[in-house]
Protein backbone atom coordinates (compact mmCIF):
# COMPACT_ATOMS: atom_id res chain seq x y z
CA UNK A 1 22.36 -3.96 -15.52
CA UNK A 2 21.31 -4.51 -11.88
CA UNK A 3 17.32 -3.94 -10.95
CA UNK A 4 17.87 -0.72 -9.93
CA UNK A 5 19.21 0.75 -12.93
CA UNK A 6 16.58 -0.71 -15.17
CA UNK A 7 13.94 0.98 -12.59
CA UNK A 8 15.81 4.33 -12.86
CA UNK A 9 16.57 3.47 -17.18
CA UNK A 10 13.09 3.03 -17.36
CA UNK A 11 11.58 6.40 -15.56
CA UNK A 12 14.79 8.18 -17.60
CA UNK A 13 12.68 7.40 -20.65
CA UNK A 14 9.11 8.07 -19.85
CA UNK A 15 10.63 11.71 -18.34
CA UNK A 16 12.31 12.36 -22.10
CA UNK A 17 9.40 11.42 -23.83
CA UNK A 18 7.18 14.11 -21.55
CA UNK A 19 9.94 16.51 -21.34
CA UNK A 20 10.53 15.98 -17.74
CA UNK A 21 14.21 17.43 -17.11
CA UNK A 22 14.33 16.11 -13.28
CA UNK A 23 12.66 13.70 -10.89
CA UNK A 24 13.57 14.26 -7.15
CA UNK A 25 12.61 11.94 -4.34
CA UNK A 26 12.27 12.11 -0.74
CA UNK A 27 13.06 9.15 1.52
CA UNK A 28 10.05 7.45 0.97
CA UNK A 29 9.32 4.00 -1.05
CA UNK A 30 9.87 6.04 -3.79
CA UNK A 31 13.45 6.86 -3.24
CA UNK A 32 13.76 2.99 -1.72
CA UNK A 33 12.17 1.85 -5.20
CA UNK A 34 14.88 3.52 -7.06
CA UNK A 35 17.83 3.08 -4.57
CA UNK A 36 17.54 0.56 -2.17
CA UNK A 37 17.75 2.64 0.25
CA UNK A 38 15.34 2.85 3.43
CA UNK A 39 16.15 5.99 5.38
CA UNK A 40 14.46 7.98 7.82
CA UNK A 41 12.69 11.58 7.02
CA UNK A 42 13.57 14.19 9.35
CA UNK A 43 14.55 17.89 9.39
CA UNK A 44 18.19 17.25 7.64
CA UNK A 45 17.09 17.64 4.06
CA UNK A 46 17.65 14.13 1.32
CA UNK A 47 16.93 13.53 -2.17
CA UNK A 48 17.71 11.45 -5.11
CA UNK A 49 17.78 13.95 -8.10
CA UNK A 50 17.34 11.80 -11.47
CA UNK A 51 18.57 13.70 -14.76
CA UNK A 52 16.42 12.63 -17.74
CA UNK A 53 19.69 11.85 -18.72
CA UNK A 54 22.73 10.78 -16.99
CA UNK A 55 23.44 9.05 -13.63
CA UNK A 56 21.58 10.12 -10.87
CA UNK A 57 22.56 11.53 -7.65
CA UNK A 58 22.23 10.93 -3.95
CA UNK A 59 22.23 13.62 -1.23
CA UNK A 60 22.43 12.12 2.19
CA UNK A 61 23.03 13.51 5.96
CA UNK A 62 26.59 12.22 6.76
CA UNK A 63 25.47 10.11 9.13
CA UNK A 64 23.60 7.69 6.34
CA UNK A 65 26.16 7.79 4.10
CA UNK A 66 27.63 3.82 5.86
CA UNK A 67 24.39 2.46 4.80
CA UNK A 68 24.24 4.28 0.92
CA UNK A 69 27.99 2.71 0.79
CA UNK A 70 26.96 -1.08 1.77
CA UNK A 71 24.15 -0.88 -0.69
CA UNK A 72 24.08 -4.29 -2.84
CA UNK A 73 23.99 -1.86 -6.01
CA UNK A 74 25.05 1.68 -5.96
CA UNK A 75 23.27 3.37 -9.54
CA UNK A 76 24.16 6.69 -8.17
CA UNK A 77 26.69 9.08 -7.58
CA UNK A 78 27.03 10.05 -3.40
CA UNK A 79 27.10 13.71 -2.06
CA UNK A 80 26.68 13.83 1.55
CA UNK A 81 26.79 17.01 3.59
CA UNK A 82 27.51 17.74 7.29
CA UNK A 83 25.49 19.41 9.91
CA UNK A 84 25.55 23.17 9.42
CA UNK A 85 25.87 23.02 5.95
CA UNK A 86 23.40 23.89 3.18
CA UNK A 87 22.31 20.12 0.78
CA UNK A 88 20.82 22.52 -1.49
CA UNK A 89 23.90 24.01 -2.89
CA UNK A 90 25.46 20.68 -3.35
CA UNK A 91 23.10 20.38 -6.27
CA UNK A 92 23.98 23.76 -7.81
CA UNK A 93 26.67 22.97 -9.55
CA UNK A 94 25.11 19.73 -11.21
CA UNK A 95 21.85 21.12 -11.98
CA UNK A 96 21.53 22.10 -15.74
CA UNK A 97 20.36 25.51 -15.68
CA UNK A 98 18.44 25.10 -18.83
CA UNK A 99 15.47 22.81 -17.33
CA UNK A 100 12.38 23.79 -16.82
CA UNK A 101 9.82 20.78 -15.60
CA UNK A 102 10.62 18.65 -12.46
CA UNK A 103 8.69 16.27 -10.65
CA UNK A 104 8.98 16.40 -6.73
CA UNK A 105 7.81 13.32 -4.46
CA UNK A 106 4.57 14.68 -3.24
CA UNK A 107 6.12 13.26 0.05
CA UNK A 108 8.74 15.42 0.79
CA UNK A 109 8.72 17.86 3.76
CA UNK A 110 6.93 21.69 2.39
CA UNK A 111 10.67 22.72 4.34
CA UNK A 112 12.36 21.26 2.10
CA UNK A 113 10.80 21.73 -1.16
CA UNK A 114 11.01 25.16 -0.20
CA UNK A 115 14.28 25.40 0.06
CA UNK A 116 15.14 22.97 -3.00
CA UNK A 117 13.01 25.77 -5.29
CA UNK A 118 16.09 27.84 -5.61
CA UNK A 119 18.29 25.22 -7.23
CA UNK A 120 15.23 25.28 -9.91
CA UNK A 121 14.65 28.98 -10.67
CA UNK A 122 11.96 29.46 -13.18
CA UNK A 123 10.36 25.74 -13.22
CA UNK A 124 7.62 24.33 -13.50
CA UNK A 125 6.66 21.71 -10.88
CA UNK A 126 4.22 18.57 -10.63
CA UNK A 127 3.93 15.46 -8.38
CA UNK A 128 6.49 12.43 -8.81
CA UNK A 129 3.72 10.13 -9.10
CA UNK A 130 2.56 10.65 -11.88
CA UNK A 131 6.01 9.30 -13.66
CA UNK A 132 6.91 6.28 -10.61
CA UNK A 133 3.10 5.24 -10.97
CA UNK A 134 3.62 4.30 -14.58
CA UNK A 135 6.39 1.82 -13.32
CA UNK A 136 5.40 0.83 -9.99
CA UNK A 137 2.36 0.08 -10.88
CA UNK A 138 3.32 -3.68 -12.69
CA UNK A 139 4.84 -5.57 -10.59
CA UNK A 140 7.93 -7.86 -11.64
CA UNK A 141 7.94 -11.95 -11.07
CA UNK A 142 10.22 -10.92 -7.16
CA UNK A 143 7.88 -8.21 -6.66
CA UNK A 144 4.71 -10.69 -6.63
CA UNK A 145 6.79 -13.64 -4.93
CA UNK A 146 7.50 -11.05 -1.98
CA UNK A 147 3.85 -10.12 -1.92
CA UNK A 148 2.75 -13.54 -1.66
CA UNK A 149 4.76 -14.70 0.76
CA UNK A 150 3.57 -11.21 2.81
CA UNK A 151 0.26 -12.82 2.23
CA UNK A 152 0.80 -15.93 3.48
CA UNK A 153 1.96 -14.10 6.63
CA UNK A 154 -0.74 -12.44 7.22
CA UNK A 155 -2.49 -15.83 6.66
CA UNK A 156 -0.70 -17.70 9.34
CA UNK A 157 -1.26 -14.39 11.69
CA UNK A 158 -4.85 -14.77 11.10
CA UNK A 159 -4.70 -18.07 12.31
CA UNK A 160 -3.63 -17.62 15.53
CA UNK A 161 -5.34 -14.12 16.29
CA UNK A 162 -8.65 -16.73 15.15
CA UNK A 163 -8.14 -18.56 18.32
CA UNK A 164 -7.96 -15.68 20.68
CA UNK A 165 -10.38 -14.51 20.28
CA UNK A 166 -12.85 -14.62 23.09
CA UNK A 167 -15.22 -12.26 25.31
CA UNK A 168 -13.79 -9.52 27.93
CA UNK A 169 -11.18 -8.95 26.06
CA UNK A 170 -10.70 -5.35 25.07
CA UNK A 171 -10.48 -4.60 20.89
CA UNK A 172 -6.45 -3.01 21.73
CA UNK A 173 -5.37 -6.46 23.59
CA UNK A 174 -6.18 -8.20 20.29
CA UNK A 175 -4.33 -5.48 18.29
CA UNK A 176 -1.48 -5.70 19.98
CA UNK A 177 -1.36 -9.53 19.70
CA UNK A 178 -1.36 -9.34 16.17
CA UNK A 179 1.42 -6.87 15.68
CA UNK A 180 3.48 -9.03 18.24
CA UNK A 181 2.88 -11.87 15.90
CA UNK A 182 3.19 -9.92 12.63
CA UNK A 183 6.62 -9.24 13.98
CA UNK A 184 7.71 -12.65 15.41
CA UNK A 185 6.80 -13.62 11.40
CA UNK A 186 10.14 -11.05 10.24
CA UNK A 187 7.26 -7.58 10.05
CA UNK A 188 10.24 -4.90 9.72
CA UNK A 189 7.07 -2.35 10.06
CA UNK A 190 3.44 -2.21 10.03
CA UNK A 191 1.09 -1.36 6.91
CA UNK A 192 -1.01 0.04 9.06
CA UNK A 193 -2.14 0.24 12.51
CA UNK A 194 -4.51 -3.05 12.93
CA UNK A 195 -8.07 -2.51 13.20
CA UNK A 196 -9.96 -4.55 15.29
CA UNK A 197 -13.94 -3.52 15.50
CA UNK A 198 -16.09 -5.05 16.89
CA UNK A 199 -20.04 -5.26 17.68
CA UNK A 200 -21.58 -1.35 16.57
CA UNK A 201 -18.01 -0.57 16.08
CA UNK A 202 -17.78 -3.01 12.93
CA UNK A 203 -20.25 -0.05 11.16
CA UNK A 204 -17.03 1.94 10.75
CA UNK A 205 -15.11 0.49 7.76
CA UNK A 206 -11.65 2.04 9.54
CA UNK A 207 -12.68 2.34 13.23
CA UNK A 208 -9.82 3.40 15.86
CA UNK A 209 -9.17 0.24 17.70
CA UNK A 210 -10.05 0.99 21.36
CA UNK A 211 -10.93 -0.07 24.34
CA UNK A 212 -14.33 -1.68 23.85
CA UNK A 213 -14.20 -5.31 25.49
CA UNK A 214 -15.70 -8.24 23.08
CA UNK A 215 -19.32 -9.76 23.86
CA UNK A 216 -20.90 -12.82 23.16
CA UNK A 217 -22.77 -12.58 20.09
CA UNK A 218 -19.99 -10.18 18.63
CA UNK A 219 -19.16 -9.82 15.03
CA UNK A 220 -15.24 -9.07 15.12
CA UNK A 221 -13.55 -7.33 12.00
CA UNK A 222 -10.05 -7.75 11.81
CA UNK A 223 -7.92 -6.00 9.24
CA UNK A 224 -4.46 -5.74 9.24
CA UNK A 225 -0.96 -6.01 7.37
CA UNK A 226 2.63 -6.10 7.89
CA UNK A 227 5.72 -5.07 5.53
CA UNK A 228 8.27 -7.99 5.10
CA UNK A 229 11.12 -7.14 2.91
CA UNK A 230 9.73 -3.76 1.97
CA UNK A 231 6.45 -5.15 0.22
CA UNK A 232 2.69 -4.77 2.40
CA UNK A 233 0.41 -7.34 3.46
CA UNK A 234 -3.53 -6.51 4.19
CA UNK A 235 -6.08 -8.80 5.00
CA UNK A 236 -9.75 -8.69 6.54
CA UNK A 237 -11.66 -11.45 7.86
CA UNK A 238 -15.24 -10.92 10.00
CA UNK A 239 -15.32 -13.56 12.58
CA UNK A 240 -18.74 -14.84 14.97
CA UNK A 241 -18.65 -14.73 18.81
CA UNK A 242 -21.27 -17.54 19.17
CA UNK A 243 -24.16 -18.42 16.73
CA UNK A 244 -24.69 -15.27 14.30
CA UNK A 245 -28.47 -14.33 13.76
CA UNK A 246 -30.24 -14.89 10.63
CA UNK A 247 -29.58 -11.27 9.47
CA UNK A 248 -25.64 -11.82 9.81
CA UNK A 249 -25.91 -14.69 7.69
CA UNK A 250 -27.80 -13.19 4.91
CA UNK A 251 -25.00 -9.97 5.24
CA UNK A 252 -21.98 -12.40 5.77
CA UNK A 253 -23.29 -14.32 2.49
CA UNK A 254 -23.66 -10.84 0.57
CA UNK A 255 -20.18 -10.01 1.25
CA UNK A 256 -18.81 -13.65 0.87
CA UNK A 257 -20.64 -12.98 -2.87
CA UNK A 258 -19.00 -10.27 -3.47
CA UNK A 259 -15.85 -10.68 -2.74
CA UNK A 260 -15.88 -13.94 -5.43
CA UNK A 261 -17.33 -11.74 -7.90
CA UNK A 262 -14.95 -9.43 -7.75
CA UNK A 263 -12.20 -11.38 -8.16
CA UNK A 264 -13.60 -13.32 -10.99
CA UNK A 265 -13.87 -9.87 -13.00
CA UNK A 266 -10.64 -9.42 -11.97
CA UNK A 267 -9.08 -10.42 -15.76
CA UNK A 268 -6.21 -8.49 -17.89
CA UNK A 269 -7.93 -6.14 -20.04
CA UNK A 270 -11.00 -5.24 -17.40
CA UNK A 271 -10.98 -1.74 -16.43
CA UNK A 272 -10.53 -1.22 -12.57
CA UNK A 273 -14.40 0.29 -12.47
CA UNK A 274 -15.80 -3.11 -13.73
CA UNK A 275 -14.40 -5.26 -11.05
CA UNK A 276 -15.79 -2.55 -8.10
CA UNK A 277 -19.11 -2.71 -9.79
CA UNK A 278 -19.36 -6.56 -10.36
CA UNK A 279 -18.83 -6.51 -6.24
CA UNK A 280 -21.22 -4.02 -5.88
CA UNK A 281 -23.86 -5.46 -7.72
CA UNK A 282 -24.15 -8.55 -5.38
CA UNK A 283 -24.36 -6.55 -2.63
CA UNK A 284 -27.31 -4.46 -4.19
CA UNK A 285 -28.88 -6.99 -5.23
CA UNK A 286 -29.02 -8.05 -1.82
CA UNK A 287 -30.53 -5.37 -0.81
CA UNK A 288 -27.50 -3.63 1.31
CA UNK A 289 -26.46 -1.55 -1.75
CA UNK A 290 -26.22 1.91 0.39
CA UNK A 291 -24.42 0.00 3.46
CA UNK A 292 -21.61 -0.45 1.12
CA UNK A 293 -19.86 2.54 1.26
CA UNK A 294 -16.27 2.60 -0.34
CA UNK A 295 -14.29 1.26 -3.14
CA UNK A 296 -13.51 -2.16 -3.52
CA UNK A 297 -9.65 -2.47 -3.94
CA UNK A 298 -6.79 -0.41 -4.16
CA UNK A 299 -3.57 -1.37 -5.05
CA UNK A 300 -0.68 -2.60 -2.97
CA UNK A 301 3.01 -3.14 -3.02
CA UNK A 302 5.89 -0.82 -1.22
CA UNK A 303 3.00 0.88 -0.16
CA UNK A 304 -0.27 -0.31 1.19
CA UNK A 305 -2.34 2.28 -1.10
CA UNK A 306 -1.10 3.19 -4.42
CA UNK A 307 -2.41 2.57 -7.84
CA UNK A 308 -5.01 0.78 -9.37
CA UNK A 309 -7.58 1.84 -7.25
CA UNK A 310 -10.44 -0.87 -8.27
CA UNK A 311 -13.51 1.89 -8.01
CA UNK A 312 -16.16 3.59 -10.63
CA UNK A 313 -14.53 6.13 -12.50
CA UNK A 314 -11.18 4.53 -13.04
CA UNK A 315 -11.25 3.28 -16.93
CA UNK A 316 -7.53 1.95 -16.42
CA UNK A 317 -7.26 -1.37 -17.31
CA UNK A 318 -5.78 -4.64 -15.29
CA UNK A 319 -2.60 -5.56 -16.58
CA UNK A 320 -0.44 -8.51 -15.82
CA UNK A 321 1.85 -7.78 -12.65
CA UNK A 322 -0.87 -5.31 -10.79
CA UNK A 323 -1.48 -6.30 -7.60
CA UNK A 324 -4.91 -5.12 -5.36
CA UNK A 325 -7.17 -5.31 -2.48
CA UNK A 326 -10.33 -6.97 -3.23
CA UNK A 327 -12.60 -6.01 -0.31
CA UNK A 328 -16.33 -5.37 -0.29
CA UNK A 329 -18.08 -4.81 2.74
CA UNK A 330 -21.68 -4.18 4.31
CA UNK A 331 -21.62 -1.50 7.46
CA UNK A 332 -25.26 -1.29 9.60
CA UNK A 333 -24.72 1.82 11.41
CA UNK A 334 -25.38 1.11 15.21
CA UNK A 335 -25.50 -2.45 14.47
CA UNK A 336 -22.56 -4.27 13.23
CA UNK A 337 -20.39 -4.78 10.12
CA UNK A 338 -18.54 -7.81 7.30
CA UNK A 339 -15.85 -7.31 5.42
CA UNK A 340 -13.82 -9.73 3.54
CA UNK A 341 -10.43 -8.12 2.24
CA UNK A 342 -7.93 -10.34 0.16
CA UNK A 343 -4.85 -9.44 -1.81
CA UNK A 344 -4.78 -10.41 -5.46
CA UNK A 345 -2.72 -9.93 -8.88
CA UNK A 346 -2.50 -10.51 -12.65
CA UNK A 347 0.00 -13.17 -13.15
CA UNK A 348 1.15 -14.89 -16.48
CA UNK A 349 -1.28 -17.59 -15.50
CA UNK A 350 -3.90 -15.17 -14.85
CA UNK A 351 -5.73 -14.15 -11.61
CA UNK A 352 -4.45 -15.16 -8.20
CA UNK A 353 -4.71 -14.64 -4.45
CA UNK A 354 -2.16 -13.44 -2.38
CA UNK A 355 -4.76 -14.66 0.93
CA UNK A 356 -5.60 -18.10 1.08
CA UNK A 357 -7.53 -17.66 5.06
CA UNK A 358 -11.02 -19.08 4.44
CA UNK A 359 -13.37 -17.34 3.57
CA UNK A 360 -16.61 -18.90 5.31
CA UNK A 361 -18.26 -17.62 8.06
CA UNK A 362 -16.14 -18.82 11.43
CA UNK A 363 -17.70 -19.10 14.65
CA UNK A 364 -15.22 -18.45 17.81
């Protein structure tokens, strides 16, 4: 049984035993999760409709259905429509018209789910997640090899962004640097759009990179990420422009802290809430407690935010193959701001980084 099918074998059963009748999915890393298959959303309606039981099946725009065919693994059965037709009844005449629960990817166009509501008259309807979490969220032995070599992308990127850094030169020049390099490394997309902050404009944990040129003096956050084979990459690193000040020390030191605090409470069996505190607790105990002023992690993988989310409240426990953001940070409104952001998992050896960048405080 290909990797696919076990994915798809193994939501079949968590839907049966919560009397799920059918899972649909929207081209999203959901439906790419499940399939394979990366596709573009648009206003032609797809879906991958997964029976609690049974083989699932694939509705796809003509024009994708090349790609669905060259698939490595094909764990589904095709229907593909032409423009002017209606996708929705393609599904009529497979839909059991017994069920009554469904989950719907929380992603898919409000068109669409409108119109897929009359192939499910009389259901009841809740977001996908809550059934892909349960499986996406532990990562197998390729998921966390393509994760860390992501990582060690992002490492080498860092590295040479590192050097460029210099004054006059605006915070959107040294963006798009690093997505030019994130691509020359094989980046098939962005996790996000890179953030680049710097001076005042570090206070903003996700300032809009802009058009503010670089001073001596400067603190410079740079956070970024790139998706290489499907899986993200995010890292953060606060460089110096010059000698930092006393205070930047003491804040830089704070954050170094925490940052190796949370990742040493970072152990299978912790509960997400005790590694965000054990990084907050340095920080307050610094005396920047109120400067830091959002969780500390937050899981990665197809996506750049998904579950665990490492932040009070959240009594789910670490388990071997989750993989998260550990990233504290101070932010001095008007002033400047650290943050230190690595990617890190539970692996059968126990914890490990993903970002191997140093850590230290680096003058430029």
């Amino acid at each position: 049984m290909g990797t696919f099918a076990v994915r798809v074998k193994r939501i079949q059963e968590i839907m049966k035993s919560q009397g799920t009748d059918y899972l649909v999915l929207a081209p999203s890393s959901q439906m790419f999760y499940l399939t394979g298959l990366k596709t573009t959303a648009d206003e032609r309606f797809q879906g991958f409709l997964v029976p609690a039981e049974g083989t699932p099946i694939l509705v796809l725009p003509k024009m994708y259905q090349e790609a669905a065919m060259h698939l490595a693994e094909k764990n589904f059965d095709l229907l593909t429509w032409g423009d002017g037709l209606d996708p929705v009844s393609l599904l009529l005449p497979v839909i059991n018209k017994e069920c009554r629960r469904v989950a719907i990817d929380e992603r898919m166009w409000a068109g669409h789910f409108l119109a897929l509501r009359t192939a499910f008259p009389d259901c009841a309807f809740f977001g996908a997640s809550v059934l892909m979490g349960q499986v996406r969220v532990i990562k197998d032995a390729a998921e966390m090899a393509l994760l860390e070599q992501a990582g060690a992308r992002a490492d080498q990127v860092m590295g040479e962004v590192m050097k460029e850094l210099r004054p006059g030169l605006a915070e959107k020049e040294v963006a798009f640097f690093i997505e030019s390099r994130l691509r020359a490394y094989g980046a098939e997309d962005l996790s996000f759009k890179p953030i680049v902050a710097s001076g005042a404009n570090g206070a903003s944990p996700h300032h809009h990179t802009g058009d503010r040129k670089l001073s001596a003096g400067d603190l410079v956050i740079l956070d970024f990420g790139g998706v290489f084979q499907g899986y993200c990459s995010d890292i953060t690193r606060t460089f110096c422009l010059g000698k930092p000040s006393e205070e930047i020390k003491r804040v830089y030191r704070a954050v170094q802290e925490a940052n190796e605090a949370g990742f040493a409470a970072a152990r299978e069996g912790t509960a997400c809430e005790k590694v965000d505190q054990a990084a907050r607790d340095v920080i307050a105990r610094a005396g920047y407690g109120p400067y830091f002023i959002h969780r500390t992690g937050h899981g990665i993988g197809l996506d750049c935010h998904e579950d665990p989310y490492l932040v009070s409240g959240n009594e789910e426990k670490l388990a071997r193959g989750m993989t998260f953001s550990i990233e504290p940070g101070i932010y001095l409104p008007g002033q400047f701001g650290v943050r230190i952001e690595d990617i890190a998992g539970i692996s059968p050896a126990g914890p490990v980084r993903f970002n191997h960048f140093s850590r230290e405080l680096i003058e430029v």
